[in-house]
Structure formats: structure tokens, C-alpha cells
PDB file of N, CA and C in Angstrom:
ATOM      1  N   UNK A   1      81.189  98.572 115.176  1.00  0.00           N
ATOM      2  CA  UNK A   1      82.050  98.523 114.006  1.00  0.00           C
ATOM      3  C   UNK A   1      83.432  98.039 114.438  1.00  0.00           C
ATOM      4  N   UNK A   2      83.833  97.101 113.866  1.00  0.00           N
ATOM      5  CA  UNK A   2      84.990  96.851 113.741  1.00  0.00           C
ATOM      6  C   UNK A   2      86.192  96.970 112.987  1.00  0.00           C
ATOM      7  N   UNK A   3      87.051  97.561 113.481  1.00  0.00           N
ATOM      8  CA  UNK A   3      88.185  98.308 112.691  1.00  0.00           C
ATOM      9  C   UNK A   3      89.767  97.490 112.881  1.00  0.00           C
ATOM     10  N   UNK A   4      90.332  97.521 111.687  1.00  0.00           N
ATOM     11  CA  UNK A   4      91.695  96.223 111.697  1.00  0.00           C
ATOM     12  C   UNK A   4      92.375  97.371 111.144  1.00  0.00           C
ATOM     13  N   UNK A   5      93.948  97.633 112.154  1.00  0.00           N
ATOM     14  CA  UNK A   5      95.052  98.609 111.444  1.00  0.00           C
ATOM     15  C   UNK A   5      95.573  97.450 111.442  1.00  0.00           C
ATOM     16  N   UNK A   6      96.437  97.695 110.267  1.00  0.00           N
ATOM     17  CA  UNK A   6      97.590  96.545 109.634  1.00  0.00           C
ATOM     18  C   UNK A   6      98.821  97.468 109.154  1.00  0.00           C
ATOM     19  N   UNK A   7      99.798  97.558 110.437  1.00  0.00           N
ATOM     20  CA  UNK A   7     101.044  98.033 109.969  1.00  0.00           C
ATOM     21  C   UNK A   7     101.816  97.272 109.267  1.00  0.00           C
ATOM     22  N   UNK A   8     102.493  98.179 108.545  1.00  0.00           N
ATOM     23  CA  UNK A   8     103.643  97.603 107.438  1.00  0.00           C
ATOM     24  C   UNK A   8     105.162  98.216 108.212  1.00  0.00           C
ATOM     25  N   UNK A   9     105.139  99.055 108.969  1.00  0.00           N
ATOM     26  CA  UNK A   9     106.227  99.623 109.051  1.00  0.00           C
ATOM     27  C   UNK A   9     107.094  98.870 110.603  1.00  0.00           C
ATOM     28  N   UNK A  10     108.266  98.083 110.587  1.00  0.00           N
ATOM     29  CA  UNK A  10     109.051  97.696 111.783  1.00  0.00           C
ATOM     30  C   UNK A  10     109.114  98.376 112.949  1.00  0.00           C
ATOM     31  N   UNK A  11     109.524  99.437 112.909  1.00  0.00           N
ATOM     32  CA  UNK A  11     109.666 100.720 113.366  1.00  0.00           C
ATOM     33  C   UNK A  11     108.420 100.733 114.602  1.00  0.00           C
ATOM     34  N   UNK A  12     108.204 100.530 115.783  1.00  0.00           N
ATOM     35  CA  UNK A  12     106.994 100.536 116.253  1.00  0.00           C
ATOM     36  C   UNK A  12     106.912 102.238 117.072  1.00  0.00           C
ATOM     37  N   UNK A  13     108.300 103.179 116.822  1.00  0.00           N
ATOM     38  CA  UNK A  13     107.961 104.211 117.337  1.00  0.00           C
ATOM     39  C   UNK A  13     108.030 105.257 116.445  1.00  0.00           C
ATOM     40  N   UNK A  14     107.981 104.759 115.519  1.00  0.00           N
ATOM     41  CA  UNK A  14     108.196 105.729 113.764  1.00  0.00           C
ATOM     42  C   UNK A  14     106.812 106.501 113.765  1.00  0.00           C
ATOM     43  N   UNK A  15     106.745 106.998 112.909  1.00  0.00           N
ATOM     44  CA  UNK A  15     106.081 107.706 112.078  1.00  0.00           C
ATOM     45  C   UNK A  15     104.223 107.099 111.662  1.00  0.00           C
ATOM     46  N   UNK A  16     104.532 106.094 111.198  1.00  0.00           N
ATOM     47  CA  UNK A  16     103.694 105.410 110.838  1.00  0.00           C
ATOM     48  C   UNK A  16     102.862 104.764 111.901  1.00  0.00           C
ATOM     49  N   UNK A  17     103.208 103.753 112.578  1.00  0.00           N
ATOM     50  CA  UNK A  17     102.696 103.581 113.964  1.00  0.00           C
ATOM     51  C   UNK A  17     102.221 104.858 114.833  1.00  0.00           C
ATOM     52  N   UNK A  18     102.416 106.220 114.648  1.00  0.00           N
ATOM     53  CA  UNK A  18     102.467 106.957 115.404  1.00  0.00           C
ATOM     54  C   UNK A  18     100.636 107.402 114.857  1.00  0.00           C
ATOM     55  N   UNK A  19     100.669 107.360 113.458  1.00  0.00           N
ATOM     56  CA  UNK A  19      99.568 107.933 112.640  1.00  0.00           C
ATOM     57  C   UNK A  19      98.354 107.589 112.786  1.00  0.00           C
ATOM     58  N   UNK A  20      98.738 106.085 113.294  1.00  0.00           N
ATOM     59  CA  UNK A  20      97.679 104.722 113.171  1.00  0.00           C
ATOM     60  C   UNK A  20      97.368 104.391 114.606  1.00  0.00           C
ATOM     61  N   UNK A  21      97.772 104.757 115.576  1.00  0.00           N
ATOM     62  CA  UNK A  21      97.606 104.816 116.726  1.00  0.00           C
ATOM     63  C   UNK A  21      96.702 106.342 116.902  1.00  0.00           C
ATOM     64  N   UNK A  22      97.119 107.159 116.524  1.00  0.00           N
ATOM     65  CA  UNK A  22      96.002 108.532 116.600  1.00  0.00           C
ATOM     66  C   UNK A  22      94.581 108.175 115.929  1.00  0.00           C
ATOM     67  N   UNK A  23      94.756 107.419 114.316  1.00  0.00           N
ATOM     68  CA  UNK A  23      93.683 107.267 113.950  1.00  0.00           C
ATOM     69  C   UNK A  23      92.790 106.282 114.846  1.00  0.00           C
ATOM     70  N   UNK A  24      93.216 104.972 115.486  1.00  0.00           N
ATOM     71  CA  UNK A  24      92.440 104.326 115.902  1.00  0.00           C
ATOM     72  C   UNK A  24      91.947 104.429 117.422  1.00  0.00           C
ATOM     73  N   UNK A  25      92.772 105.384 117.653  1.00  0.00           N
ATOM     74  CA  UNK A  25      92.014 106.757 119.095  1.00  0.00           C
ATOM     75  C   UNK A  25      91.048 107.363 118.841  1.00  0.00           C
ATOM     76  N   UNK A  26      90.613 107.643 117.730  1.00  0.00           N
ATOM     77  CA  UNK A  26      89.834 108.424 117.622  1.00  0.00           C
ATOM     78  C   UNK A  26      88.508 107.914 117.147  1.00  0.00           C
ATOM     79  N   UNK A  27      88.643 106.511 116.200  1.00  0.00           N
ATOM     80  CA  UNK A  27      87.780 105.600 116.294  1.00  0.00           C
ATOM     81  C   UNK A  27      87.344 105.447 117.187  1.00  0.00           C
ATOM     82  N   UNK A  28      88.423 104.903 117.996  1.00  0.00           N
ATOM     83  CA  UNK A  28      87.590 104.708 119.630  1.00  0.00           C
ATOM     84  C   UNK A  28      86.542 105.442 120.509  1.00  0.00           C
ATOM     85  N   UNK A  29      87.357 106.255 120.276  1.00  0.00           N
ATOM     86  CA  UNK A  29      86.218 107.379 121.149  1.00  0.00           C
ATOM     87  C   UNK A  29      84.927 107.443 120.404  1.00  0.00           C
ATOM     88  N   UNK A  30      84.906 107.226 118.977  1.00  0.00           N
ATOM     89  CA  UNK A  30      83.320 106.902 118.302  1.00  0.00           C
ATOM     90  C   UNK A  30      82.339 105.748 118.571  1.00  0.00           C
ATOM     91  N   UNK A  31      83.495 105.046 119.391  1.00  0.00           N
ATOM     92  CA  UNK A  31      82.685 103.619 119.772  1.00  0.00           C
ATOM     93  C   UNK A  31      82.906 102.188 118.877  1.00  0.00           C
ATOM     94  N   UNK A  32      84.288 102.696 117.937  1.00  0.00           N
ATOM     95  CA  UNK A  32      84.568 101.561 117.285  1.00  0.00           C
ATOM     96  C   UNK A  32      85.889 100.839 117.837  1.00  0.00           C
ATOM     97  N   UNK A  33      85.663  99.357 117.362  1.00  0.00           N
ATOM     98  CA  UNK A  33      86.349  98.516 118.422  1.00  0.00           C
ATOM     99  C   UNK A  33      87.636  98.320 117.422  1.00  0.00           C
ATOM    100  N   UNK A  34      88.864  98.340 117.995  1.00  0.00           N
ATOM    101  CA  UNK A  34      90.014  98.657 117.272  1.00  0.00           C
ATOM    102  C   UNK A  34      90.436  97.576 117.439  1.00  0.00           C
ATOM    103  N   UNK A  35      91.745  96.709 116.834  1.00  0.00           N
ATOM    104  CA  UNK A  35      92.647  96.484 116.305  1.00  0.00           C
ATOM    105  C   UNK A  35      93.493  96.724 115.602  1.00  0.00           C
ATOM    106  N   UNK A  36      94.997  96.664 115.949  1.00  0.00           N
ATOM    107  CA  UNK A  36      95.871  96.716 115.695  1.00  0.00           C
ATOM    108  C   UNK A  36      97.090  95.910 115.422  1.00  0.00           C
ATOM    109  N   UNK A  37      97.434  95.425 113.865  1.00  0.00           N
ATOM    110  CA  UNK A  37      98.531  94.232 113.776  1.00  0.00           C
ATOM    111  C   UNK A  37      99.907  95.263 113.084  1.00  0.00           C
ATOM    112  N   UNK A  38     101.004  94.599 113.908  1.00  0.00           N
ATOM    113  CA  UNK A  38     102.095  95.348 113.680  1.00  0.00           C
ATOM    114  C   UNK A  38     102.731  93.974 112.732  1.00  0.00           C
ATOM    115  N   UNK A  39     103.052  93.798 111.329  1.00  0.00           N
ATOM    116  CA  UNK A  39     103.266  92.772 110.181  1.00  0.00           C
ATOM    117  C   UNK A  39     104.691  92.252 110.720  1.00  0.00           C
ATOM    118  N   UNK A  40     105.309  93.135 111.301  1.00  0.00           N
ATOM    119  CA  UNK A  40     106.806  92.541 111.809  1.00  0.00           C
ATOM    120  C   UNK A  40     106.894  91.929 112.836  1.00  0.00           C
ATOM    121  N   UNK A  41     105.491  91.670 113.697  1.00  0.00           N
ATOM    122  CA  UNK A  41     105.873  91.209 114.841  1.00  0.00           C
ATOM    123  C   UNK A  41     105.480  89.550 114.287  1.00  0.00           C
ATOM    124  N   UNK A  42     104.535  89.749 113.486  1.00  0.00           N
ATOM    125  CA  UNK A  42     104.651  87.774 112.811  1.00  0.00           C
ATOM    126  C   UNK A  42     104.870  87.894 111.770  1.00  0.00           C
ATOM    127  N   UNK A  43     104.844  86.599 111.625  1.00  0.00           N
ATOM    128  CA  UNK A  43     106.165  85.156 110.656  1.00  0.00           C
ATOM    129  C   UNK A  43     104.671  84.960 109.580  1.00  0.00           C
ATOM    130  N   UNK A  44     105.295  85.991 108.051  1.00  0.00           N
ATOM    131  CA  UNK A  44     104.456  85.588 106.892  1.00  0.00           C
ATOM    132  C   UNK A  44     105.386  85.146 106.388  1.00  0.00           C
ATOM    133  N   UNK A  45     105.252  83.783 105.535  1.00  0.00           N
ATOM    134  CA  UNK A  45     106.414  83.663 104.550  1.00  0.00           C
ATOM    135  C   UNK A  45     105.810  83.889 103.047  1.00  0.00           C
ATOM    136  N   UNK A  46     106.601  83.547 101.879  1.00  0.00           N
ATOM    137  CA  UNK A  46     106.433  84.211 100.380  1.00  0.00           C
ATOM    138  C   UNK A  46     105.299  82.885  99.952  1.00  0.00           C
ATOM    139  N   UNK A  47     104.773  82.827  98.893  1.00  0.00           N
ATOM    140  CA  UNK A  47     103.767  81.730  98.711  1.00  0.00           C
ATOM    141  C   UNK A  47     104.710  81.007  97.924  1.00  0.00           C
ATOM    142  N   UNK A  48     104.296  79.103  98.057  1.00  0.00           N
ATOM    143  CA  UNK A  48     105.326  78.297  97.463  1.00  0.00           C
ATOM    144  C   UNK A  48     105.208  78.061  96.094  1.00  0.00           C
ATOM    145  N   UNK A  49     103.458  78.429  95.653  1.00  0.00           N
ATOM    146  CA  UNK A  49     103.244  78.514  94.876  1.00  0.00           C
ATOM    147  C   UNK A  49     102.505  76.771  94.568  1.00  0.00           C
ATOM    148  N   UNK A  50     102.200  76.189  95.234  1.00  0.00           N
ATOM    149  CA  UNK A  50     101.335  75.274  95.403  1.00  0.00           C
ATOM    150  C   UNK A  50      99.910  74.460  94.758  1.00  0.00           C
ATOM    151  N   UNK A  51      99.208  76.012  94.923  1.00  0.00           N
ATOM    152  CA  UNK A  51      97.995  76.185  94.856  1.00  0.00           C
ATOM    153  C   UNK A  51      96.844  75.070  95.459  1.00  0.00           C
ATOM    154  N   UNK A  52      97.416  74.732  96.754  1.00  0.00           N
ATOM    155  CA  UNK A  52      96.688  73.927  97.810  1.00  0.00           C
ATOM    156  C   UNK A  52      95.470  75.416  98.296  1.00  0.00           C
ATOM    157  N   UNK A  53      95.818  76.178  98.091  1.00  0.00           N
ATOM    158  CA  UNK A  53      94.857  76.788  98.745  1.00  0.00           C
ATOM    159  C   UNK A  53      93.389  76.907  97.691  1.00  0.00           C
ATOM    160  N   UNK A  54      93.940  76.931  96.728  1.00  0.00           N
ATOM    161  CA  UNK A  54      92.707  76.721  95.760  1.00  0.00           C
ATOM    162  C   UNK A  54      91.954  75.467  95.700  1.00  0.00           C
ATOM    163  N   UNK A  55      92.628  74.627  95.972  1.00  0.00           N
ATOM    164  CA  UNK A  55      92.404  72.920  95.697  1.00  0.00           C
ATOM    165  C   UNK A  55      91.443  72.479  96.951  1.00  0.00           C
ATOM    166  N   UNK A  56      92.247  73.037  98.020  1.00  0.00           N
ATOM    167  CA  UNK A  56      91.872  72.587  99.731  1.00  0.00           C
ATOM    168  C   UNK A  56      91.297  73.847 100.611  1.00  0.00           C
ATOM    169  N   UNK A  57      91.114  74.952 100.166  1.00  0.00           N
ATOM    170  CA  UNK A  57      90.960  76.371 101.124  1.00  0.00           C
ATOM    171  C   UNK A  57      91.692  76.604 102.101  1.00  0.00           C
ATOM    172  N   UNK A  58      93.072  75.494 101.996  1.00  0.00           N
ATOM    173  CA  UNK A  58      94.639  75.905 102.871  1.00  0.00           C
ATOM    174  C   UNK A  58      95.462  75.919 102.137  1.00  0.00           C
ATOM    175  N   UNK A  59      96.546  76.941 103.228  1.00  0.00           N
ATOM    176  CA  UNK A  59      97.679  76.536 102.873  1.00  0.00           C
ATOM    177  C   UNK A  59      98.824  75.750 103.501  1.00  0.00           C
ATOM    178  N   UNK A  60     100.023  75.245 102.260  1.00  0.00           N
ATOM    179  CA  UNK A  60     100.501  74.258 103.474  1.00  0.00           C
ATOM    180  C   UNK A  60     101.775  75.342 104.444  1.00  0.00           C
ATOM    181  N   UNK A  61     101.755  76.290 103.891  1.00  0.00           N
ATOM    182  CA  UNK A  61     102.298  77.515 105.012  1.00  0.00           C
ATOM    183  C   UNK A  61     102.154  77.084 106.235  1.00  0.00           C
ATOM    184  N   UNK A  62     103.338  77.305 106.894  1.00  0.00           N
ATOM    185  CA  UNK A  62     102.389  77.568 109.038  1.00  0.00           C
ATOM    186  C   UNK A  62     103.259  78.474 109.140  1.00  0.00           C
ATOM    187  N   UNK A  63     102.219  79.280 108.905  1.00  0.00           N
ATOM    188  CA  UNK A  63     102.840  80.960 109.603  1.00  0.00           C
ATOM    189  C   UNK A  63     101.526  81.447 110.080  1.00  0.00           C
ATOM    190  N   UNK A  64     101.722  82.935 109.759  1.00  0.00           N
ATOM    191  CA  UNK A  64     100.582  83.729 110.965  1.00  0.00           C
ATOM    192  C   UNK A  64      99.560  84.396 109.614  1.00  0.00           C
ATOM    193  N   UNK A  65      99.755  83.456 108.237  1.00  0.00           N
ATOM    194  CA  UNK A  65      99.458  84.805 107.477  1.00  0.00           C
ATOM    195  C   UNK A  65      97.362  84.342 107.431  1.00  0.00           C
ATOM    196  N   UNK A  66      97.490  82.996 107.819  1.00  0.00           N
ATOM    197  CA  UNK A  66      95.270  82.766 107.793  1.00  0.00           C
ATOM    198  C   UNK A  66      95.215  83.499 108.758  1.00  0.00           C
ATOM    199  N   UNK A  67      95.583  83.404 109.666  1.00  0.00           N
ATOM    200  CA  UNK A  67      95.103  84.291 111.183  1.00  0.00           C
ATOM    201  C   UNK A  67      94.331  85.524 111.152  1.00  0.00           C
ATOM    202  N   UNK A  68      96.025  86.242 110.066  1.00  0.00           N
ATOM    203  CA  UNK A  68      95.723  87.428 109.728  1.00  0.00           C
ATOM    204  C   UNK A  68      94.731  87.826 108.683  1.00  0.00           C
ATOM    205  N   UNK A  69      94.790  86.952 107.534  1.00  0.00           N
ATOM    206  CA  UNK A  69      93.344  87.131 106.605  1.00  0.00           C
ATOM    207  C   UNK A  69      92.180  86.914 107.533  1.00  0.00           C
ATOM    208  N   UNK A  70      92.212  86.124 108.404  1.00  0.00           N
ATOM    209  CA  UNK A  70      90.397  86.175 108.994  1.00  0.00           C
ATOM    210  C   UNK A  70      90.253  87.153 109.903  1.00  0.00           C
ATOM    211  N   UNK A  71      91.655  87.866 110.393  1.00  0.00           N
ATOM    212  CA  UNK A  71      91.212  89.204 110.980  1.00  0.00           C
ATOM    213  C   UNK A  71      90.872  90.173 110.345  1.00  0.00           C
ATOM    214  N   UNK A  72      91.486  90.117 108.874  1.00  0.00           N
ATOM    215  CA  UNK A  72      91.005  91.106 107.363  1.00  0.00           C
ATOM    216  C   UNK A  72      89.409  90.857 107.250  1.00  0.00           C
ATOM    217  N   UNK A  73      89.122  90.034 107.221  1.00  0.00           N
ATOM    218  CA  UNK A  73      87.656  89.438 106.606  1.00  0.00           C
ATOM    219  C   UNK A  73      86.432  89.982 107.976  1.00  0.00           C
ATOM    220  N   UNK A  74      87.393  89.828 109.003  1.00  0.00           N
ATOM    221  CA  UNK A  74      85.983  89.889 110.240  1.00  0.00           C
ATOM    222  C   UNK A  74      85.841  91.368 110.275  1.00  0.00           C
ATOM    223  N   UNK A  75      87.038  91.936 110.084  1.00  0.00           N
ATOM    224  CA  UNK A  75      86.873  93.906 110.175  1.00  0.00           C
ATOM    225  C   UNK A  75      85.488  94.259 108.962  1.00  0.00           C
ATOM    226  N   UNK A  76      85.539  95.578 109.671  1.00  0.00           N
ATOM    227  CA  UNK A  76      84.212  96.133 109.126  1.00  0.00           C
ATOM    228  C   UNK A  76      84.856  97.453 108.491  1.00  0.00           C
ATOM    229  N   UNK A  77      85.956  97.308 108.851  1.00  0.00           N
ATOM    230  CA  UNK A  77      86.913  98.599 107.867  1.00  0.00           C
ATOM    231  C   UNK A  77      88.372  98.270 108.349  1.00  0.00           C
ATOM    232  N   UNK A  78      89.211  98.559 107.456  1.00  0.00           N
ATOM    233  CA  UNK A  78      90.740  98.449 107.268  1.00  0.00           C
ATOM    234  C   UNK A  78      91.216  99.360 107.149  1.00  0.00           C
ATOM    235  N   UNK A  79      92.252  99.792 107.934  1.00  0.00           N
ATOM    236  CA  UNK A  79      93.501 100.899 107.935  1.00  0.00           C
ATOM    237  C   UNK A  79      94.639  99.953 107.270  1.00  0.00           C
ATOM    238  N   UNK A  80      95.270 100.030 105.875  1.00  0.00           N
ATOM    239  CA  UNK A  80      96.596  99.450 105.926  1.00  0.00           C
ATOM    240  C   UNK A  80      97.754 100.411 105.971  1.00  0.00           C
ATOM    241  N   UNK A  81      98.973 100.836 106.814  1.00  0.00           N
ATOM    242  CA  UNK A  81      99.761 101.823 106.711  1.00  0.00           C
ATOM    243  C   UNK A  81     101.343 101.433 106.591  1.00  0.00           C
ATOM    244  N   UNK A  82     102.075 101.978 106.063  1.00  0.00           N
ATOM    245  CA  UNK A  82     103.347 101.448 105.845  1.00  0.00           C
ATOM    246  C   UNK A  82     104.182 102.824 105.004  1.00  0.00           C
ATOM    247  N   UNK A  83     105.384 102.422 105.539  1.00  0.00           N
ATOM    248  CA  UNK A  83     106.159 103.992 105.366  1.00  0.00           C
ATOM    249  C   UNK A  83     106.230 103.573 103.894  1.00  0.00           C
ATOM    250  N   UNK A  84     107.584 104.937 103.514  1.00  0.00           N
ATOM    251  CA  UNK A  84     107.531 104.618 102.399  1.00  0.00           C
ATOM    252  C   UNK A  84     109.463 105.131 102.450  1.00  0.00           C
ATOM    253  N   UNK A  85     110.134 104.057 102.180  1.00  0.00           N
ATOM    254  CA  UNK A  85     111.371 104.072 102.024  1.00  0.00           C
ATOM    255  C   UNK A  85     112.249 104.158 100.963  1.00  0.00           C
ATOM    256  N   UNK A  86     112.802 105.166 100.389  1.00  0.00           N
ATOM    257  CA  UNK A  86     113.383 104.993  98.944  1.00  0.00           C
ATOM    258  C   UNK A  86     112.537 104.800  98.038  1.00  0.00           C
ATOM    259  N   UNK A  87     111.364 105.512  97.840  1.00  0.00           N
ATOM    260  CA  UNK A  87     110.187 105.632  96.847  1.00  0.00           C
ATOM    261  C   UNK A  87     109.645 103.552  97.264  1.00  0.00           C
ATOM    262  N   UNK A  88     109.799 103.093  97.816  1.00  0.00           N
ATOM    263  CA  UNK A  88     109.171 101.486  98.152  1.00  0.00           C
ATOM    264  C   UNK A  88     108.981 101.557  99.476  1.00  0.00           C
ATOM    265  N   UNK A  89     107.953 100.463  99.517  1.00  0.00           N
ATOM    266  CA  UNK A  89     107.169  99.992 100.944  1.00  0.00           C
ATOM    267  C   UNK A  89     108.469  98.641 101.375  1.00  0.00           C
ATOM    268  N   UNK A  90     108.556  98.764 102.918  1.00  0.00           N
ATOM    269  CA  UNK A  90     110.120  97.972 103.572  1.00  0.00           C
ATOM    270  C   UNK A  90     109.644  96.331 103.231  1.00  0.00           C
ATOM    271  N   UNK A  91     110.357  95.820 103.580  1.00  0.00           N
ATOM    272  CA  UNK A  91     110.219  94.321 102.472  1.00  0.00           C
ATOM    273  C   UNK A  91     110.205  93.283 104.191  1.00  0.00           C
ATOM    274  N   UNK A  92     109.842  93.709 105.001  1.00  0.00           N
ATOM    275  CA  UNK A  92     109.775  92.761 106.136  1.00  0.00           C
ATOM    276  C   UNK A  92     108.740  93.521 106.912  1.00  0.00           C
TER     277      UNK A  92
END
């Protein structure tokens, strides 16, 4: 089984990272193969609004954000975690 954490939170010694690192310890030890993406360490940008991706199955983006969808798609389960700041999720 393959397992994809997808942090939301900057913070890599916060709270959140802290949660998601226990959970996917413990996966482990079940024999599931972990991953872990921290969202702040790559470059998503906002959509241009294009709709090349509908037209072509790209986008004309070059950032990290296909990478990260085909690491969404290949998992066999998803952790998404992200604090929660001023009643909102952090905007980077």
C-alpha cells in the first residue's frame, strides 16, 4: 500500500508535521510505503485560467503542481494535513 502525506503547513517543526510524521510511522511499521510532501517546499502557482488542460491534458504552468497530482493519483491512500490559522488554512 501506498500512502501520500501532503502537508499544508510551512512550519516543518510545528504541530502538524509533527502529527503526520507519527501517523506515517506507524503506517510503516504495517508495511505501508510512505510518502511525504511538505507544499512549501515547491513552487505551485494559482491557475491562469486557460483551460489548456482540458483541451491538451496540460498545463502551460511549470511548476511542481503535475508532479504532485501523479503522486496523488499513484497513492493508495492520502493523508492531507494543514494547520489551521485564524479559523483558515495558511495561503503558501
Amino acid at each position: 500500500m501506498k500512502l501520500l502525506a501532503i502537508v499544508g503547513s510551512p512550519r516543518l517543526k510545528g504541530n502538524t508535521n509533527y502529527l503526520v510524521e507519527q501517523a506515517l510511522g506507524e503506517a510503516a511499521k504495517l508495511g505501508a510505503q510512505t510518502e511525504k510532501l511538505v507544499l512549501s517546499q515547491y513552487e505551485v502557482n494559482p491557475c491562469l485560467g486557460h483551460a489548456d488542460c482540458a483541451s491538451f491534458d496540460s498545463c502551460q504552468q511549470k511548476d511542481d503542481a503535475g508532479w504532485i497530482l501523479d503522486r496523488f493519483c499513484e497513492a493508495d491512500g492520502v493523508i492531507l494535513a494543514t494547520p489551521v490559522y485564524f479559523y483558515n488554512v495558511p495561503p503558501r
